[in-house]
N, C-alpha and C. Protein backbone atom coordinates (compact mmCIF):
# COMPACT_ATOMS: atom_id res chain seq x y z
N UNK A 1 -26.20 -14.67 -47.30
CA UNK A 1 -25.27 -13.57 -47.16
C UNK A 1 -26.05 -12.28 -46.92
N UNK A 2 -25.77 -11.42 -46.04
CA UNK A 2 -26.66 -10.20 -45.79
C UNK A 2 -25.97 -9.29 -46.64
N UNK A 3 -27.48 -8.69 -46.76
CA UNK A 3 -27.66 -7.13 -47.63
C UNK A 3 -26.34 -6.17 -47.40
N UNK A 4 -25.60 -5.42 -48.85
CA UNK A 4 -24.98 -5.16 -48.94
C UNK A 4 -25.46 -3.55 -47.91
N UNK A 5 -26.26 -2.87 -47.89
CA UNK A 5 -26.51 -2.10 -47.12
C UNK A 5 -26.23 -2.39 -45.37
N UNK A 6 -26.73 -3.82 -44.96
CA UNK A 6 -26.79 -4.15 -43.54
C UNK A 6 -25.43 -4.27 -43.29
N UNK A 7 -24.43 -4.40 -44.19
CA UNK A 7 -23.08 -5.01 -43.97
C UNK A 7 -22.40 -3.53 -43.54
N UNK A 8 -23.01 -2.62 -44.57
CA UNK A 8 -22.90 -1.28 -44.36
C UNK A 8 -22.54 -0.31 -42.88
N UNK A 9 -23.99 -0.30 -42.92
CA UNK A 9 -24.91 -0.31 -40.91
C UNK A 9 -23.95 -0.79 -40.02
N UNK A 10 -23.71 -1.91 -40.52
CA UNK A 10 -22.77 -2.75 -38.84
C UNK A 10 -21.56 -2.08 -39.44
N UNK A 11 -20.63 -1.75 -40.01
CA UNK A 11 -19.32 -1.37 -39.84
C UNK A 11 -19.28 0.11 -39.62
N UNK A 12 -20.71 0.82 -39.82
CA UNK A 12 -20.42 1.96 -39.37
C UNK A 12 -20.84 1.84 -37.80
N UNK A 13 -21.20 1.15 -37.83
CA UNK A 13 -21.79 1.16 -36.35
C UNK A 13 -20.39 0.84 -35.27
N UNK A 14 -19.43 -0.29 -36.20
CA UNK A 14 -18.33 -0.71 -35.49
C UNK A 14 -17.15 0.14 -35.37
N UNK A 15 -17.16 1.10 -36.04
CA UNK A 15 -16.45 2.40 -36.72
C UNK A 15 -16.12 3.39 -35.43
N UNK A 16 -18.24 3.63 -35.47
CA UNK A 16 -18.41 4.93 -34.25
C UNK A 16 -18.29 4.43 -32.88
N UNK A 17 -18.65 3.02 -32.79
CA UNK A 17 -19.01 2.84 -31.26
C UNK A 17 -17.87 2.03 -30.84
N UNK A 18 -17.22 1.56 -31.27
CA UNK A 18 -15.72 1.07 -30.82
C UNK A 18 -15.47 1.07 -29.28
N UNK A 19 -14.81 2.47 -30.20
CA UNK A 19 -14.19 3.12 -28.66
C UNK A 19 -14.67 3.19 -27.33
N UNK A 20 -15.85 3.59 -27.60
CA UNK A 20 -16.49 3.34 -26.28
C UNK A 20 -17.08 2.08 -25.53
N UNK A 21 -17.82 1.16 -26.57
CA UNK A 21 -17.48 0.07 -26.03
C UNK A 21 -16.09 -0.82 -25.34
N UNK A 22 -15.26 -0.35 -25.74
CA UNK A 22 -14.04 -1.09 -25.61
C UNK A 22 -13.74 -0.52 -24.04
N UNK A 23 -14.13 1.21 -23.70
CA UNK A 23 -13.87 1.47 -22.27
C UNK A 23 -15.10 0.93 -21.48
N UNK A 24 -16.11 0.69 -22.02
CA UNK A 24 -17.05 0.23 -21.02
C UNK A 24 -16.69 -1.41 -20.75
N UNK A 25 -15.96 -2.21 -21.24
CA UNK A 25 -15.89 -3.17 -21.26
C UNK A 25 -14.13 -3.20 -20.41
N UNK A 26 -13.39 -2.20 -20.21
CA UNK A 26 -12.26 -2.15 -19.65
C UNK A 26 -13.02 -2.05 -18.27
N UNK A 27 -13.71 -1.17 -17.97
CA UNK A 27 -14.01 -0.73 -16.75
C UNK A 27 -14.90 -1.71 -15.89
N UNK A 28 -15.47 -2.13 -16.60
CA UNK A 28 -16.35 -3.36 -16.09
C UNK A 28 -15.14 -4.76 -15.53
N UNK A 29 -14.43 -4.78 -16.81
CA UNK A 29 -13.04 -5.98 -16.32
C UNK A 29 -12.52 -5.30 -15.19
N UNK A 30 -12.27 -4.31 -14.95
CA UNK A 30 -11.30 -3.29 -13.98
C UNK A 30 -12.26 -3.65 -12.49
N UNK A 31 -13.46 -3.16 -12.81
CA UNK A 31 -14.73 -3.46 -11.75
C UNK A 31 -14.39 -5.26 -10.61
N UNK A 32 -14.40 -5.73 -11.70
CA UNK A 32 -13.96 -7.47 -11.26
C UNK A 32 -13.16 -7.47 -10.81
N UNK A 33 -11.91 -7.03 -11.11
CA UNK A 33 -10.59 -6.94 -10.30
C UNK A 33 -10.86 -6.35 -9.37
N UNK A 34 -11.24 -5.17 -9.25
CA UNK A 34 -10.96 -4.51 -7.54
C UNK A 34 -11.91 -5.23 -6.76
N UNK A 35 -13.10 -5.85 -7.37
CA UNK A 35 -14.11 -6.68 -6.47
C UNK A 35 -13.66 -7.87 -5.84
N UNK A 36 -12.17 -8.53 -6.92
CA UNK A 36 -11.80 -9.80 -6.01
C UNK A 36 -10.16 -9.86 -5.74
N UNK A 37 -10.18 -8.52 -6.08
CA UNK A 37 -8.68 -8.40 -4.99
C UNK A 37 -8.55 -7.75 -4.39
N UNK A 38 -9.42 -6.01 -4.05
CA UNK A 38 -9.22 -5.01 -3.73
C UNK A 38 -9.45 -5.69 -2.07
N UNK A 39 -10.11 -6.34 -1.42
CA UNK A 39 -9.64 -6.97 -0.28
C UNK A 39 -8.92 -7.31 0.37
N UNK A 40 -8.04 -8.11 -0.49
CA UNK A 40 -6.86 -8.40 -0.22
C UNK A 40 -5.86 -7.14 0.06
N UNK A 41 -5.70 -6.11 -1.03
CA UNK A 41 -4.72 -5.29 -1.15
C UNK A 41 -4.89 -4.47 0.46
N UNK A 42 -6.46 -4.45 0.64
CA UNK A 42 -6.73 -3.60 2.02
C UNK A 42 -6.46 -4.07 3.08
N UNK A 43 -6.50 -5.49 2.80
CA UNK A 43 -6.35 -6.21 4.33
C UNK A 43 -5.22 -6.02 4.38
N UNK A 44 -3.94 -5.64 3.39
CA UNK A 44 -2.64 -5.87 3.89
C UNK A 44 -2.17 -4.29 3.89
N UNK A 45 -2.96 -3.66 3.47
CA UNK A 45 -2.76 -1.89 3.83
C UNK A 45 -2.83 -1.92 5.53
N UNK A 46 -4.05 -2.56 6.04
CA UNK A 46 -4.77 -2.78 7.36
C UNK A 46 -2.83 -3.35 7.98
N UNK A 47 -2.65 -4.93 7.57
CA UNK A 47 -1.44 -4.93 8.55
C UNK A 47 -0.41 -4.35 8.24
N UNK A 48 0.33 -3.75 8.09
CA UNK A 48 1.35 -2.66 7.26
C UNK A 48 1.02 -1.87 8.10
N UNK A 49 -0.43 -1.04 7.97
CA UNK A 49 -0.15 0.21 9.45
C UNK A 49 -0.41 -0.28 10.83
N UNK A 50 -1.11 -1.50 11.30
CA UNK A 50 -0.79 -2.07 12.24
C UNK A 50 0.15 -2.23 12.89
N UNK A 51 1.17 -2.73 11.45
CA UNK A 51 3.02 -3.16 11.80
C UNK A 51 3.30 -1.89 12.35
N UNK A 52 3.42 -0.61 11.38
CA UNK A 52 4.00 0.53 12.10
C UNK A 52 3.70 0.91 13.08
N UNK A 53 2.54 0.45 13.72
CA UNK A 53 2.27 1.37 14.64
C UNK A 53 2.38 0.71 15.95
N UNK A 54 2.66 -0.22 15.83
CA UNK A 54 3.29 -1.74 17.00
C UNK A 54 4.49 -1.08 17.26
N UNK A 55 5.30 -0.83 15.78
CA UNK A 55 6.56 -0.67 15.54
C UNK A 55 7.11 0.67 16.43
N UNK A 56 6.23 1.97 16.34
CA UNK A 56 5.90 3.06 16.64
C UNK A 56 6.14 3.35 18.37
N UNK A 57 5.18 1.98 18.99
CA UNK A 57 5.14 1.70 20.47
C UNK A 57 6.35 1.52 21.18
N UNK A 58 6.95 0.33 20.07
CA UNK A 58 8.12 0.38 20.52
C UNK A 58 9.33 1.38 20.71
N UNK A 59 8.98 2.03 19.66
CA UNK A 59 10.35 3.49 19.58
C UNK A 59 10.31 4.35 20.66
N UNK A 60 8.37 3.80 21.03
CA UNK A 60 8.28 5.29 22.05
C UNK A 60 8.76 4.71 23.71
N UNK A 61 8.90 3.34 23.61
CA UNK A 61 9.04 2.72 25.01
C UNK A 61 8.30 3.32 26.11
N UNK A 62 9.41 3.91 26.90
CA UNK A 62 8.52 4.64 27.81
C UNK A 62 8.52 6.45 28.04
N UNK A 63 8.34 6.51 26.51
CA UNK A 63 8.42 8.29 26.43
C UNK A 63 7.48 8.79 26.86
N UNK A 64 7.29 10.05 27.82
CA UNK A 64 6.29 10.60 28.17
C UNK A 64 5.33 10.85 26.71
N UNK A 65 5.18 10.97 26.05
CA UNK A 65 4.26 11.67 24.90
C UNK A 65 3.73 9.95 25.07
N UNK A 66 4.10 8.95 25.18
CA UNK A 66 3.33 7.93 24.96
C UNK A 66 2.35 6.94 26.06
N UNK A 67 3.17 7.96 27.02
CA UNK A 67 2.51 7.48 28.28
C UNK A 67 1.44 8.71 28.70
N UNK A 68 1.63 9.74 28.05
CA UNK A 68 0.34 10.65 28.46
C UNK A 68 -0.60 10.55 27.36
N UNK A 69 -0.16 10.03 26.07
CA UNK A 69 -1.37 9.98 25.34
C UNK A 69 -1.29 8.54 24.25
N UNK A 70 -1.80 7.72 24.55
CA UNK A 70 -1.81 6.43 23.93
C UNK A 70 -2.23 5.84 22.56
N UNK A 71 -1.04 5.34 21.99
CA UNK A 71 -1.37 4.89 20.62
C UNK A 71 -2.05 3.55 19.83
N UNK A 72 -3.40 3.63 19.44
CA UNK A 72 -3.92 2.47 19.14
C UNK A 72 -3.75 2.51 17.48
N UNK A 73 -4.35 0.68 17.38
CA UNK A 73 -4.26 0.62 15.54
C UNK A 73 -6.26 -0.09 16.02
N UNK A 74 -7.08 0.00 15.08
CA UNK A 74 -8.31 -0.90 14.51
C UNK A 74 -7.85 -1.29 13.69
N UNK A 75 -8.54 -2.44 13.04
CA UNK A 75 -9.14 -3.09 12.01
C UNK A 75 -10.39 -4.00 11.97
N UNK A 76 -10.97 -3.64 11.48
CA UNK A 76 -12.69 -4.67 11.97
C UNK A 76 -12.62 -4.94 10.55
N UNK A 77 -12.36 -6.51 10.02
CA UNK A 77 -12.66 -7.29 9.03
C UNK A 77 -13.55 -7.62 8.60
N UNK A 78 -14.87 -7.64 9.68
CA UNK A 78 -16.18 -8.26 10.11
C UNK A 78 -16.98 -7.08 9.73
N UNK A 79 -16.53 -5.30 9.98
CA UNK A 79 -17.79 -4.48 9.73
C UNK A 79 -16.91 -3.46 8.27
N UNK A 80 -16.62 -4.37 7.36
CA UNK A 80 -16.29 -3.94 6.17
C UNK A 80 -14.79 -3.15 6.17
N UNK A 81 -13.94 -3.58 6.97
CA UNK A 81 -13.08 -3.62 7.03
C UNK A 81 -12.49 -1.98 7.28
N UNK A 82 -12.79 -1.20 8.40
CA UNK A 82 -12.60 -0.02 8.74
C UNK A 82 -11.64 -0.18 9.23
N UNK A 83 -10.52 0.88 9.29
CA UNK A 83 -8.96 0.56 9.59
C UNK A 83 -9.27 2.28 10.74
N UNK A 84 -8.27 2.26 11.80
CA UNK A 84 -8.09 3.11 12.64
C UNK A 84 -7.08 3.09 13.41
N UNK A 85 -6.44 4.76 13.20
CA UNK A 85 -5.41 5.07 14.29
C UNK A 85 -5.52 6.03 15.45
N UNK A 86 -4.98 5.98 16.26
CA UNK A 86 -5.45 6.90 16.90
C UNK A 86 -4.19 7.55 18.21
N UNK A 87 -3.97 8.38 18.31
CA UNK A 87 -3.25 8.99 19.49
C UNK A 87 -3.82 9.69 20.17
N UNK A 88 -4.06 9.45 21.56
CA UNK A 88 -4.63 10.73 22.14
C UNK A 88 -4.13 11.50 22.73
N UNK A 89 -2.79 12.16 22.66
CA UNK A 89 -2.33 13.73 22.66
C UNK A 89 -0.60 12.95 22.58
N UNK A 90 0.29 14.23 22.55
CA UNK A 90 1.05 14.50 21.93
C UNK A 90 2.25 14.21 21.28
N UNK A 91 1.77 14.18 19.83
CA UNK A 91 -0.02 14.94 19.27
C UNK A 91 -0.95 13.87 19.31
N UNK A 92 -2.39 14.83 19.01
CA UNK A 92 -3.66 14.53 18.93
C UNK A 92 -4.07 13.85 17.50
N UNK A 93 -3.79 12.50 17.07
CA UNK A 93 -4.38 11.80 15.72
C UNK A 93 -5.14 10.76 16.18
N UNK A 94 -6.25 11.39 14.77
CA UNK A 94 -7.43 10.51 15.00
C UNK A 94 -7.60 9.66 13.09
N UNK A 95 -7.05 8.72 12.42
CA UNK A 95 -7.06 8.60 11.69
C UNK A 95 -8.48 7.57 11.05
N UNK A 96 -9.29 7.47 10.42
CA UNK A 96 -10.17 6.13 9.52
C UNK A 96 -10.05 6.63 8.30
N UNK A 97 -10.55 5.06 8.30
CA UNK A 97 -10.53 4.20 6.54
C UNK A 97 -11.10 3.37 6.30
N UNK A 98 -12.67 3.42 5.82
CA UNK A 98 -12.89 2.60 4.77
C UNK A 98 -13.14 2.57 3.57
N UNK A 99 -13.09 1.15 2.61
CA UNK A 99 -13.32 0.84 1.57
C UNK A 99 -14.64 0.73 1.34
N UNK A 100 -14.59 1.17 -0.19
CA UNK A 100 -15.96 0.74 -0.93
C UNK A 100 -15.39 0.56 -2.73
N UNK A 101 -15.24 -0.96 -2.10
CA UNK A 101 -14.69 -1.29 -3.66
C UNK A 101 -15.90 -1.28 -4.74
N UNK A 102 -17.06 -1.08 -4.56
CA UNK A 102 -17.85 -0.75 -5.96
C UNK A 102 -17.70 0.61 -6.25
N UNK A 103 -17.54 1.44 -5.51
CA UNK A 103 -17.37 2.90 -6.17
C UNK A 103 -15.65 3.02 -6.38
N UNK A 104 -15.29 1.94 -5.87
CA UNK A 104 -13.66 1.85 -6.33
C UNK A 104 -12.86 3.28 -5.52
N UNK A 105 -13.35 3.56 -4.21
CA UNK A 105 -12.84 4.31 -3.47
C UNK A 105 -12.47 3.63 -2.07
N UNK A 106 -12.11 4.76 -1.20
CA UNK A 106 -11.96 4.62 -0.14
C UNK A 106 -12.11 5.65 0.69
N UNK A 107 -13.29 5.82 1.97
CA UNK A 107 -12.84 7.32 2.82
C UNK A 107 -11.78 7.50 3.93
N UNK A 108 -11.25 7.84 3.15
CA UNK A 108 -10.16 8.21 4.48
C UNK A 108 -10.37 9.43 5.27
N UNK A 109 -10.02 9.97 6.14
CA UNK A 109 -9.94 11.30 7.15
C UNK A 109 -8.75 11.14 7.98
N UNK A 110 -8.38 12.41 8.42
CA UNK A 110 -7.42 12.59 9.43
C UNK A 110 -7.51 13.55 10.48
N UNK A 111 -7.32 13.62 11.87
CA UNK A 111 -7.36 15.04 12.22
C UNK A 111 -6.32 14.69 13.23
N UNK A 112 -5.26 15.84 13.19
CA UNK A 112 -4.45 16.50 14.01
C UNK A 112 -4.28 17.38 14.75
N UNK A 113 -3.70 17.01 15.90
CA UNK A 113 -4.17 18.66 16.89
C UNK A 113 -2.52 18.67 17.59
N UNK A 114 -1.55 19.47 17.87
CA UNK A 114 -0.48 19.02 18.76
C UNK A 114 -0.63 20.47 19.60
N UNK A 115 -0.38 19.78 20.82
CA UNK A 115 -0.17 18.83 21.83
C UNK A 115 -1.74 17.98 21.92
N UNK A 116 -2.67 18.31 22.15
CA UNK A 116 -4.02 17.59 22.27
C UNK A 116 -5.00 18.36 22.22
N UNK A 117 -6.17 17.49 22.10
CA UNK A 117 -7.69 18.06 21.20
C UNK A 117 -8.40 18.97 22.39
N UNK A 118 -8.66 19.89 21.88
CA UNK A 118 -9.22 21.33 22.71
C UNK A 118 -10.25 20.20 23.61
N UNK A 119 -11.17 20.32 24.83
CA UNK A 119 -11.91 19.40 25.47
C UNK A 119 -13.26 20.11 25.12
N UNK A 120 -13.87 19.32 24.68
CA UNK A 120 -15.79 19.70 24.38
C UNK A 120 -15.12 20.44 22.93
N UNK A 121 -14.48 20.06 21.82
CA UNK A 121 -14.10 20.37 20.67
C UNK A 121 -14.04 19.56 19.56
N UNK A 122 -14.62 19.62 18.25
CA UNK A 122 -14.09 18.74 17.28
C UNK A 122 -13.38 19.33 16.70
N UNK A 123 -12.20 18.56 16.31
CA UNK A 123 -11.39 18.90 15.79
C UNK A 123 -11.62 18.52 13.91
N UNK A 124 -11.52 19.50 13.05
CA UNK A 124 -11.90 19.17 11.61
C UNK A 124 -11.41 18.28 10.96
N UNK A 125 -11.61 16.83 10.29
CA UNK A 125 -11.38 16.03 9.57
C UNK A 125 -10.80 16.34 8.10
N UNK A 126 -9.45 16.43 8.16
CA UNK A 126 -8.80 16.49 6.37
C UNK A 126 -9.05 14.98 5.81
N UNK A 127 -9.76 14.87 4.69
CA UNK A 127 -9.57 14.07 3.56
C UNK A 127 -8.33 13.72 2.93
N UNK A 128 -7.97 12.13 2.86
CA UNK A 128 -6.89 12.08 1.92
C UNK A 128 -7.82 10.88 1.13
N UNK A 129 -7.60 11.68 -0.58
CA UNK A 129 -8.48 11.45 -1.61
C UNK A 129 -7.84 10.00 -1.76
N UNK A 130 -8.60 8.56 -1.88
CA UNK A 130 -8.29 7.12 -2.19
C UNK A 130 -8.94 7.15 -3.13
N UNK A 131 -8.17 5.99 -4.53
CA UNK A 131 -8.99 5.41 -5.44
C UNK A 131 -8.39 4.06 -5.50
N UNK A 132 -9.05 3.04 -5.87
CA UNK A 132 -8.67 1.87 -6.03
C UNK A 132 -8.84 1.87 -7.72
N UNK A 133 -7.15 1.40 -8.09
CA UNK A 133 -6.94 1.38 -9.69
C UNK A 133 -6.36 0.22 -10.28
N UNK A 134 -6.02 -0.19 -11.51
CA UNK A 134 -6.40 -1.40 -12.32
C UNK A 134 -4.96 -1.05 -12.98
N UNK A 135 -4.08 -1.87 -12.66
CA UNK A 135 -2.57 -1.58 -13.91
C UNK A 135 -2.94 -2.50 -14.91
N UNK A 136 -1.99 -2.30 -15.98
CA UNK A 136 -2.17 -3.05 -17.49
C UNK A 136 -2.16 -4.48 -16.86
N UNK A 137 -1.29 -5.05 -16.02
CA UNK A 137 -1.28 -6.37 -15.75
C UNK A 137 -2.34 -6.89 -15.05
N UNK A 138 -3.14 -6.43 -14.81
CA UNK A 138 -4.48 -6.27 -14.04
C UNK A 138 -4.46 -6.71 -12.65
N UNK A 139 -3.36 -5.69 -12.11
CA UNK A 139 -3.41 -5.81 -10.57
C UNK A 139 -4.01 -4.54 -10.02
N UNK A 140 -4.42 -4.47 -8.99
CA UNK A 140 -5.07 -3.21 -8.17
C UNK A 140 -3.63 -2.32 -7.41
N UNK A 141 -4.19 -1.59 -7.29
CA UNK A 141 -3.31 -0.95 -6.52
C UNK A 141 -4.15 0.86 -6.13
N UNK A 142 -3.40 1.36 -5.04
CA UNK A 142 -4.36 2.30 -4.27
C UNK A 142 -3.09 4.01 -5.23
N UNK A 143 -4.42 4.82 -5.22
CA UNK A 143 -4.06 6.10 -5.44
C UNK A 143 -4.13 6.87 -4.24
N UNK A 144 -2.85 7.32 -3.88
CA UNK A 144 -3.48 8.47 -2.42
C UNK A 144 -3.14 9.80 -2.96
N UNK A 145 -3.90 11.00 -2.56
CA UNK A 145 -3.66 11.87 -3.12
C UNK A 145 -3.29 12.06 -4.27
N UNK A 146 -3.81 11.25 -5.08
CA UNK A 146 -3.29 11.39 -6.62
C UNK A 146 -2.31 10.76 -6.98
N UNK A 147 -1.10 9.89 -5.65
CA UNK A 147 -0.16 9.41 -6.26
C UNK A 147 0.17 7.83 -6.27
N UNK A 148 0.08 7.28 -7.22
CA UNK A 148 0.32 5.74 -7.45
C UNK A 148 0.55 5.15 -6.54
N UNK A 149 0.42 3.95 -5.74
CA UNK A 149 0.79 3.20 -4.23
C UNK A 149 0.76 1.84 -5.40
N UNK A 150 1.68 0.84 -5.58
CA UNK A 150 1.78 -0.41 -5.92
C UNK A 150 1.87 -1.46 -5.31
N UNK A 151 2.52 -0.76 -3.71
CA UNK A 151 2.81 -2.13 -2.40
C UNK A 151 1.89 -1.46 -1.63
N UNK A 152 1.54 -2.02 -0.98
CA UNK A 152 0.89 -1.87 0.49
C UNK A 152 1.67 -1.30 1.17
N UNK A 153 2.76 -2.03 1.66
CA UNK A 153 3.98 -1.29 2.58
C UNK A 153 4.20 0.47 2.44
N UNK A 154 4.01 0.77 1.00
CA UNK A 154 4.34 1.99 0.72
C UNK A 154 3.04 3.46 0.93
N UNK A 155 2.48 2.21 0.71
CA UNK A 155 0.62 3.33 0.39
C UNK A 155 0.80 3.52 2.60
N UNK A 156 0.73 2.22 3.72
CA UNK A 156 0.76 2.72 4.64
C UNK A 156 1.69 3.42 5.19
N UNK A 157 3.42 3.26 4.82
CA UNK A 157 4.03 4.60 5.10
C UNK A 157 4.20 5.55 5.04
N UNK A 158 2.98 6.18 3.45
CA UNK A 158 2.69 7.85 3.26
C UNK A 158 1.72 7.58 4.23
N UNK A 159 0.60 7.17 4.75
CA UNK A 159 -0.80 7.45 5.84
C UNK A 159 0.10 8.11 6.67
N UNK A 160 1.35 6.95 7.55
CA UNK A 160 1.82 7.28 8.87
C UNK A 160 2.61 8.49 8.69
N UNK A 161 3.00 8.80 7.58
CA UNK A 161 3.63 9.82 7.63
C UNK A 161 3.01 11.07 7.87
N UNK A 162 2.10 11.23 6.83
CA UNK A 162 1.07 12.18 6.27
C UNK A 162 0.12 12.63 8.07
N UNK A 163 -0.16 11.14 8.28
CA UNK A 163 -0.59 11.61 9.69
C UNK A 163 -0.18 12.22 11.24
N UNK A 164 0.93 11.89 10.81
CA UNK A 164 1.71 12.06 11.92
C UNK A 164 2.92 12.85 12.01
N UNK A 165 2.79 13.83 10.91
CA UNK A 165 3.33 14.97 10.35
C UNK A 165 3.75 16.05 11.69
N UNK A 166 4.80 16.64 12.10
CA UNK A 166 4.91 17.23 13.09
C UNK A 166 5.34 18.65 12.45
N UNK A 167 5.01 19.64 12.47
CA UNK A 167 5.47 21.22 12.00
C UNK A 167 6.73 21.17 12.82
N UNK A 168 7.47 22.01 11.69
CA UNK A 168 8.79 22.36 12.30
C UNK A 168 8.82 23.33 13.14
């Protein structure tokens, strides 16, 4: 039986360091999850804005804004899964996205120009802040701008929105 002192030691020890063990050991479980699902959740962020933007082609049929400036989707699965939209004029969107599920982010950018991008000009890249997060049930799910995304469907209809934002 150990020393009434050592018995001591360890419960203060279990006392102070608890807590923090217990988040280093959440975050690490949290870590695993986004490492073997956060793929998944992206690949289907990836078709979701694909869909819309198929979807998008179609609305525009044969509208001049779509015939003077043409709307693509990327996705490269193969070079870490970079997602891309793009219009080239009116308006002018240039959207990417990739993941980096160990830092449990994502970079996104956007840039908008309407009617189209000045020529010999870059146009400035806005950030929309991604985190990849861990619910109690231990599913992933994406933060955009700070605000909860649980479906895919939903996280890519704020992008298309957000991107393709027209001033009144």
């Amino acid at each position: 039986m150990a020393e009434e002192w050592l018995k001591d030691l360890v419960e203060r020890i279990k006392d102070k360091d608890h807590a923090p063990a217990e988040e280093a050991a959440k975050l690490a479980r949290e870590q695993q999850v986004i490492q073997a699902d956060g793929p998944a959740l992206w690949r289907s962020l990836a078709d979701f804005l694909g869909k819309y933007v198929q979807e998008m082609k179609v609305d525009f049929h044969d509208d001049i804004t779509i015939r003077e400036g043409s709307l693509t989707f990327g996705f490269n699965a193969s070079g870490g899964g970079q997602i891309s939209v793009t219009k080239a004029a009116f308006p002018y969107v240039q959207f990417t996205a990739q993941p980096n599920y160990q830092q449990r982010l994502a970079s996104m950018t956007y840039s908008f120009r309407n009617p189209v991008q000045p020529p010999n000009q870059a146009i400035q890249n806005t950030p929309i802040p991604c985190r990849f997060e861990v619910d109690q049930r231990d599913k992933v799910f994406l933060q955009l701008d700070g605000k909860p995304f649980h479906e895919a469907h939903e996280a890519a209809k704020y992008i298309i929105e957000k991107i393709f934002k027209i001033p009144d």
